[in-house]
N, C-alpha and C. Protein backbone atom coordinates (compact mmCIF):
# COMPACT_ATOMS: atom_id res chain seq x y z
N UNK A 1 41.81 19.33 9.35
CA UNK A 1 42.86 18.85 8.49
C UNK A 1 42.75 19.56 7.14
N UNK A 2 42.89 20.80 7.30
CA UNK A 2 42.98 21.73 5.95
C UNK A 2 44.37 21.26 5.08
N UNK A 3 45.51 21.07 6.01
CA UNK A 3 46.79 20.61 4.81
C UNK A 3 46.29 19.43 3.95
N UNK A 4 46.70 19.18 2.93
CA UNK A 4 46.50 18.02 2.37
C UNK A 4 47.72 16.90 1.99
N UNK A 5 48.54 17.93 2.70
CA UNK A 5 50.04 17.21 2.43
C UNK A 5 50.52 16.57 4.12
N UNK A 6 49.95 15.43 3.97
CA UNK A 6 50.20 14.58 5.13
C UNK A 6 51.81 13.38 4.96
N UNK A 7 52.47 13.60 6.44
CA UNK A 7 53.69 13.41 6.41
C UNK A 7 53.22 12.32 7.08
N UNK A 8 54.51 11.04 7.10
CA UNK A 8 54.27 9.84 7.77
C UNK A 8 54.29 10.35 9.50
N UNK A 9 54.44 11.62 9.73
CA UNK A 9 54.54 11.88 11.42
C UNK A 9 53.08 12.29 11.44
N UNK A 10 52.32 12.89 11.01
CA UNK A 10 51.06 13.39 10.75
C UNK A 10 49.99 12.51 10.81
N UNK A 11 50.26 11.15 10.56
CA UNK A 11 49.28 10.21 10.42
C UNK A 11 48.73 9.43 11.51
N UNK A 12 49.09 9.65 12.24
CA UNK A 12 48.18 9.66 13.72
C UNK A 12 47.41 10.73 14.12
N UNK A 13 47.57 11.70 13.67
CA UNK A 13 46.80 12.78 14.17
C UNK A 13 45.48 13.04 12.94
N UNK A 14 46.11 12.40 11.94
CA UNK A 14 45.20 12.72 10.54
C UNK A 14 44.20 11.20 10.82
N UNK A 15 44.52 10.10 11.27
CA UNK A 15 43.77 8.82 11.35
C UNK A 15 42.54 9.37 12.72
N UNK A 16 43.03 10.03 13.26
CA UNK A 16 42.00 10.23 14.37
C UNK A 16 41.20 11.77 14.37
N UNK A 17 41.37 12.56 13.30
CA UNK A 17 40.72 13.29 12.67
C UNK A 17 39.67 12.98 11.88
N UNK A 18 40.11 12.17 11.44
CA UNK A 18 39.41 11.20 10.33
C UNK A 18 38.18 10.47 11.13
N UNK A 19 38.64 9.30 12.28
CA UNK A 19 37.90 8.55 12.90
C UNK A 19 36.64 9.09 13.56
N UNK A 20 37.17 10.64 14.13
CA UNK A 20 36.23 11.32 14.83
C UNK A 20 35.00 11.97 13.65
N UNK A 21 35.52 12.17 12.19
CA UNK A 21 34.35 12.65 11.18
C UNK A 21 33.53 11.68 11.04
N UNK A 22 34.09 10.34 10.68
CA UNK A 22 33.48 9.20 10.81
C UNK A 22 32.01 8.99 12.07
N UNK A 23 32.61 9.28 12.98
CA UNK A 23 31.63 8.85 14.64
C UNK A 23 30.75 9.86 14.19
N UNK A 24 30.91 11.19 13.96
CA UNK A 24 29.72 12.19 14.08
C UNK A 24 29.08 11.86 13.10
N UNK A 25 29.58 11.49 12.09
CA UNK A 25 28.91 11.00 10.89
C UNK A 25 27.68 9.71 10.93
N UNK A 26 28.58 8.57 11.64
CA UNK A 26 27.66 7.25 12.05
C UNK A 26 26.51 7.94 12.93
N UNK A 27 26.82 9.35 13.91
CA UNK A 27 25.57 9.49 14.77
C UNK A 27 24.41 10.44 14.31
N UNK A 28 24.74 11.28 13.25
CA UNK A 28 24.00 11.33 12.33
C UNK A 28 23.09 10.72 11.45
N UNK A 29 23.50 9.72 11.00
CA UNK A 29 22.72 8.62 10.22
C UNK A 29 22.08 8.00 11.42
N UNK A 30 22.30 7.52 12.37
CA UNK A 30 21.24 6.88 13.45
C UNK A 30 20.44 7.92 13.80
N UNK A 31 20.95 8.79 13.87
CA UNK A 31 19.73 10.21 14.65
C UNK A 31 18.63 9.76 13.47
N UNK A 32 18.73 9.99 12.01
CA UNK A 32 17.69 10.05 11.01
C UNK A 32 17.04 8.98 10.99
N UNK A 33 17.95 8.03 11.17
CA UNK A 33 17.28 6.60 11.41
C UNK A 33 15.90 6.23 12.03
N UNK A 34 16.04 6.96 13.06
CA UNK A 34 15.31 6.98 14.28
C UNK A 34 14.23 7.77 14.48
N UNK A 35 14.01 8.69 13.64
CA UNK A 35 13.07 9.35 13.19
C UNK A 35 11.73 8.78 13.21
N UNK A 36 10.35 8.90 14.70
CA UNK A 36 9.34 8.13 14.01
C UNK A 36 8.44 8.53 12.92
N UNK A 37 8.03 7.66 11.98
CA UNK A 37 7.42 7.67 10.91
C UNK A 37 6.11 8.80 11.28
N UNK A 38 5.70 9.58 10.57
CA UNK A 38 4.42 10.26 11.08
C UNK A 38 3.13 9.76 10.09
N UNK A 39 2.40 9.11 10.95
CA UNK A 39 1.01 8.06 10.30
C UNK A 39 0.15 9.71 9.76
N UNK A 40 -0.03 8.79 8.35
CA UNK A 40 -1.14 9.95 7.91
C UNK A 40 -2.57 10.27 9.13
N UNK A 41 -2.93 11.39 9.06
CA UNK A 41 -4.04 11.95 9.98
C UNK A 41 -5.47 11.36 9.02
N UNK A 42 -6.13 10.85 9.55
CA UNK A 42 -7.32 10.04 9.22
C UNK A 42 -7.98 11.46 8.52
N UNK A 43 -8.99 11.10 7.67
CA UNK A 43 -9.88 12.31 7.29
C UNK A 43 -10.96 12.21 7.06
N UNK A 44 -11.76 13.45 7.72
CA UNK A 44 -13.30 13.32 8.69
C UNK A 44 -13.51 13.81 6.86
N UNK A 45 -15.26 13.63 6.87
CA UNK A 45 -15.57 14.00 5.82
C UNK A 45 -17.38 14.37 5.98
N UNK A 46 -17.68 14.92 5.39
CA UNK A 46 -19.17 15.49 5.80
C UNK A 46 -20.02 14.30 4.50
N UNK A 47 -21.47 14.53 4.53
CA UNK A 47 -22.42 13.54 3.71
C UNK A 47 -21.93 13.84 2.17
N UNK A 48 -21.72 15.48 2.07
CA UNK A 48 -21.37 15.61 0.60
C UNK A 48 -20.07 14.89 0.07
N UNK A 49 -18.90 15.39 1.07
CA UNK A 49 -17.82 14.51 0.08
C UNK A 49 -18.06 13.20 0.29
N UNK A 50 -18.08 12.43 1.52
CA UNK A 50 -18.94 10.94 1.22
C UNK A 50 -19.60 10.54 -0.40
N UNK A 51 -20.45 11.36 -0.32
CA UNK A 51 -21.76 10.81 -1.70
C UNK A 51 -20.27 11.02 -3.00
N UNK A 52 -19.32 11.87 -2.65
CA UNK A 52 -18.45 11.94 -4.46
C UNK A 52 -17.48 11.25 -4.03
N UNK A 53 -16.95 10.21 -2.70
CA UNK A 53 -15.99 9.51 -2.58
C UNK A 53 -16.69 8.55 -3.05
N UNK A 54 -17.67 7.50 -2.22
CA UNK A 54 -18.12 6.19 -2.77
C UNK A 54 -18.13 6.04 -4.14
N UNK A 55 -17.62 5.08 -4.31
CA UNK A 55 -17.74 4.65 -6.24
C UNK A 55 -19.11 4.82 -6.55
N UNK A 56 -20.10 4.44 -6.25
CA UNK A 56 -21.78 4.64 -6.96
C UNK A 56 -21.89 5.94 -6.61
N UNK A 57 -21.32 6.44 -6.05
CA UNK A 57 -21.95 8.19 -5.83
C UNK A 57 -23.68 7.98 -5.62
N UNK A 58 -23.95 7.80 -4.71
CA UNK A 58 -24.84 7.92 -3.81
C UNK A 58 -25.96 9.03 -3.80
N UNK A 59 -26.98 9.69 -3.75
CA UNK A 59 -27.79 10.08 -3.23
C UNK A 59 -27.59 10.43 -1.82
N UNK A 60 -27.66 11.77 -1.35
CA UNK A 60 -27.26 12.09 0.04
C UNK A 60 -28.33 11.22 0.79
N UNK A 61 -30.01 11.02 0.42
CA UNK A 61 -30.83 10.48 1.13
C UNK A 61 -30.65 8.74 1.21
N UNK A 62 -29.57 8.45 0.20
CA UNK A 62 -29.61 7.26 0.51
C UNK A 62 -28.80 6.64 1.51
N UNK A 63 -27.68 7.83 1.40
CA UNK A 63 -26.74 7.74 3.01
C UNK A 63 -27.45 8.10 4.55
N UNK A 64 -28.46 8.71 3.75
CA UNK A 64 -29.33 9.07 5.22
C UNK A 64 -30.15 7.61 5.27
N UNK A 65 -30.59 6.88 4.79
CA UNK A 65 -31.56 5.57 5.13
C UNK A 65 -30.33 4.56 5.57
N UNK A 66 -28.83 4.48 4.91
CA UNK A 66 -28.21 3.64 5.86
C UNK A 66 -27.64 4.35 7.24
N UNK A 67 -27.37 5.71 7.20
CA UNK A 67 -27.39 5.55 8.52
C UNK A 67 -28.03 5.19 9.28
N UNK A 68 -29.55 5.56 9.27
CA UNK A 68 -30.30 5.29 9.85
C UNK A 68 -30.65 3.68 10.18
N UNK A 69 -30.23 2.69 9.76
CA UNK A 69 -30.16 1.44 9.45
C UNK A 69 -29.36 0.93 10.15
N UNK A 70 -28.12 1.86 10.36
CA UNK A 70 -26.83 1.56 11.20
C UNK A 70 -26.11 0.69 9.82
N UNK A 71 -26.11 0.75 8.25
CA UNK A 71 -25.53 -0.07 7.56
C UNK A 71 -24.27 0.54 7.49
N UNK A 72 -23.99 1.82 7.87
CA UNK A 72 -22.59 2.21 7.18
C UNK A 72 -21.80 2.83 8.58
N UNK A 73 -20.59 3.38 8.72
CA UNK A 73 -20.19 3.39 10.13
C UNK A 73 -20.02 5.24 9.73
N UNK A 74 -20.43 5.68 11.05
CA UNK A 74 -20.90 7.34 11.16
C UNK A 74 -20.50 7.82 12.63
N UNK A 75 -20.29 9.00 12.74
CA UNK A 75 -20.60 9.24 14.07
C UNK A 75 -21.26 10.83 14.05
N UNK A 76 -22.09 11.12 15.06
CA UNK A 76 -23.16 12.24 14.67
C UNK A 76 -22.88 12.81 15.81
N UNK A 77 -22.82 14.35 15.64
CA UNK A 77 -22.89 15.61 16.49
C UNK A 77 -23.41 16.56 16.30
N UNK A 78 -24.66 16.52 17.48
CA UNK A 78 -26.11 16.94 17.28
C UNK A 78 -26.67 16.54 15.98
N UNK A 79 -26.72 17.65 15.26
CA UNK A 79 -27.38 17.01 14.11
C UNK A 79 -26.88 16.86 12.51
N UNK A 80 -25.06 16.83 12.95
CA UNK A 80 -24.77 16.75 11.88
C UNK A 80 -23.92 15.26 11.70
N UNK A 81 -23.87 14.72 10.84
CA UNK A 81 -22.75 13.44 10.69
C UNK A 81 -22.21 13.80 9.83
N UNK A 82 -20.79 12.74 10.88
CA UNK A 82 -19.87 12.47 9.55
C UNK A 82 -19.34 11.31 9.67
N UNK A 83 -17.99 11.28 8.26
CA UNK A 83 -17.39 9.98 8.27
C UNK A 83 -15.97 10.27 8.28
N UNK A 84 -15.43 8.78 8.43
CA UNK A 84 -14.27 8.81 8.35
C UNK A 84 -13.39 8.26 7.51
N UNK A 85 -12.68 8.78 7.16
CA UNK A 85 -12.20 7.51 5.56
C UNK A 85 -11.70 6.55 5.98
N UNK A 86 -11.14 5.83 6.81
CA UNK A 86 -10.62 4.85 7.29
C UNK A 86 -11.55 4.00 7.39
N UNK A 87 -12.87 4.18 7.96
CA UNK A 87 -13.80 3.53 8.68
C UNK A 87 -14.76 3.38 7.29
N UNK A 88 -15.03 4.18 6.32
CA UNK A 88 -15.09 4.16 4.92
C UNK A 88 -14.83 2.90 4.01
N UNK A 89 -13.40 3.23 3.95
CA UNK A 89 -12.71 2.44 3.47
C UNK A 89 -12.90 0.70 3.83
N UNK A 90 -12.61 0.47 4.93
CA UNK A 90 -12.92 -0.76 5.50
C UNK A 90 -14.66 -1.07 5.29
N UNK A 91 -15.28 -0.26 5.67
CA UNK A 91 -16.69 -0.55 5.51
C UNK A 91 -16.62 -1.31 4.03
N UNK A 92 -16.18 -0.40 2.94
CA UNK A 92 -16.70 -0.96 1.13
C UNK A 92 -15.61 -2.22 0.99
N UNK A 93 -14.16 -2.51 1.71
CA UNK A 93 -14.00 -3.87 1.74
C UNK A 93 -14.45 -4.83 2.11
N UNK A 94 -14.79 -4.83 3.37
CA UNK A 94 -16.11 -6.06 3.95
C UNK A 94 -17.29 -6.25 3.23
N UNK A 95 -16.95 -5.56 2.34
CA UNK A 95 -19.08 -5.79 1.75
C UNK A 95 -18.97 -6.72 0.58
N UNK A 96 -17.75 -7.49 0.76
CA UNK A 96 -17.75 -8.58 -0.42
C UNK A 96 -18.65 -9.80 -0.40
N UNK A 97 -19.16 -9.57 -1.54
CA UNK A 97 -19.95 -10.95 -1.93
C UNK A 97 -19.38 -12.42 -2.20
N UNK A 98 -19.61 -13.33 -1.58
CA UNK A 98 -19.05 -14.73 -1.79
C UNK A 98 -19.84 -14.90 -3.54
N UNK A 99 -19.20 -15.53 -4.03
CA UNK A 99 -19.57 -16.16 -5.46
C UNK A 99 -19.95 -17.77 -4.79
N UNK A 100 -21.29 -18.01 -6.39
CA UNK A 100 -22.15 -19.33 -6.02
C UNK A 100 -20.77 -20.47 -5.42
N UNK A 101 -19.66 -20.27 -6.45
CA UNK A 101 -18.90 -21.39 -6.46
C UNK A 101 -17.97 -21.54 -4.83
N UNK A 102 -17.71 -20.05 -3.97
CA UNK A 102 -17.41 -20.42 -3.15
C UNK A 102 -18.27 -20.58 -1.92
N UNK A 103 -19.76 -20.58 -2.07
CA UNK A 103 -20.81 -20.80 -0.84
C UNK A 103 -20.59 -22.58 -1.38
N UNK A 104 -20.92 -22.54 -2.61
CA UNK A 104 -21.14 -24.53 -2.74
C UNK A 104 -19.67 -24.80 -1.99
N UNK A 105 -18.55 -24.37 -2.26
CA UNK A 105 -17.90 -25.18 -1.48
C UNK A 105 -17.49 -25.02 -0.41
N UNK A 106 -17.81 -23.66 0.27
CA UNK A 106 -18.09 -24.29 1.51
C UNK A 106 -19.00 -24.86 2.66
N UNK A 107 -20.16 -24.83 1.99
CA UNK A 107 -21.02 -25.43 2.38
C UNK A 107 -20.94 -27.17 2.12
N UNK A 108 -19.59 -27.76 1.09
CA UNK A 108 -19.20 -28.91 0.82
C UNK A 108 -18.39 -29.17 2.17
N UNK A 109 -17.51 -28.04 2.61
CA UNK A 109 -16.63 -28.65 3.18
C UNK A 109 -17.55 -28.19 4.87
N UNK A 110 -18.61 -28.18 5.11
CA UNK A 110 -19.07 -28.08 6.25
C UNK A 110 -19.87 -29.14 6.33
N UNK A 111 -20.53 -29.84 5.57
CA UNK A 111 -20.98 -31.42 5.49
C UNK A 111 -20.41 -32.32 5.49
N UNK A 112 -18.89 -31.88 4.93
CA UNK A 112 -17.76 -32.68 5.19
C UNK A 112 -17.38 -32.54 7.19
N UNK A 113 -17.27 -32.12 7.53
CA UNK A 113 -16.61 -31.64 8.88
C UNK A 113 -17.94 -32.21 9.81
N UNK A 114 -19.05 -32.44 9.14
CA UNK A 114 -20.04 -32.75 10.23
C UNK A 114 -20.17 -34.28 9.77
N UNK A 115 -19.60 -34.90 9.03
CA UNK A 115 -20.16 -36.63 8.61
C UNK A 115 -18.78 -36.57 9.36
N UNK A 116 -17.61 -36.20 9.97
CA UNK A 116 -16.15 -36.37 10.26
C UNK A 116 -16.06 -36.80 11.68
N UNK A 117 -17.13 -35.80 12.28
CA UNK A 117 -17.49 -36.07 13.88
C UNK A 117 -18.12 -36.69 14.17
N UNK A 118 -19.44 -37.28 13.68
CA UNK A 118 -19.91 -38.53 13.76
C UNK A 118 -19.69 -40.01 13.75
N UNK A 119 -19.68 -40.75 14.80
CA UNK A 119 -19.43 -42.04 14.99
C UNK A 119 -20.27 -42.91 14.61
């Protein structure tokens, strides 16, 4: 539809010119739509970048006494290890310390739960 001078006889042919830019258009936007997301690629890391990722920056030998301990999560080939940041990551969230105030209470509400079952 290069004319731009549309006649009232024209307008059926110009409405379904139209309709059809429209459809390729709607199937366009669903094609992108649909696009799956690509998950970041996990990243391996050797003892050195380990020791300058962890916040305390570490001592390489001190990563060597928890592996050895099994405290931190590793996986070793032959004789080299590594890590993974994912597995990293999760490791230094779990390592939270309960505060006094939430062991007292739940150690309140587990004396509670055991005087509850008793008859």
């Amino acid at each position: 539809m290069e004319d731009m001078n549309i006649t009232f006889e024209d307008l059926p042919k110009a409405m379904s010119w139209m309709m059809d830019k429209l459809n390729k258009l709607d199937s366009k936007i669903d094609s992108l739509n649909n696009i799956p997301q690509v998950r970041p690629v996990d990243q391996w890391m050797n003892l050195k970048e380990l020791c300058e990722y962890l916040p305390s920056h570490p001592a390489e030998q001190t990563v060597y006494g928890w592996t050895s301990c099994h405290q931190i999560p590793f996986h070793k080939r032959g004789k080299r290890i590594m890590f993974l940041k994912s597995e990293i990551d999760a490791w230094l969230h779990d390592g939270k310390r309960k505060s006094q105030k939430e062991l007292a209470d739940e150690a309140a509400q587990f004396i509670k739960s055991k005087r509850n079952t008793r008859f």
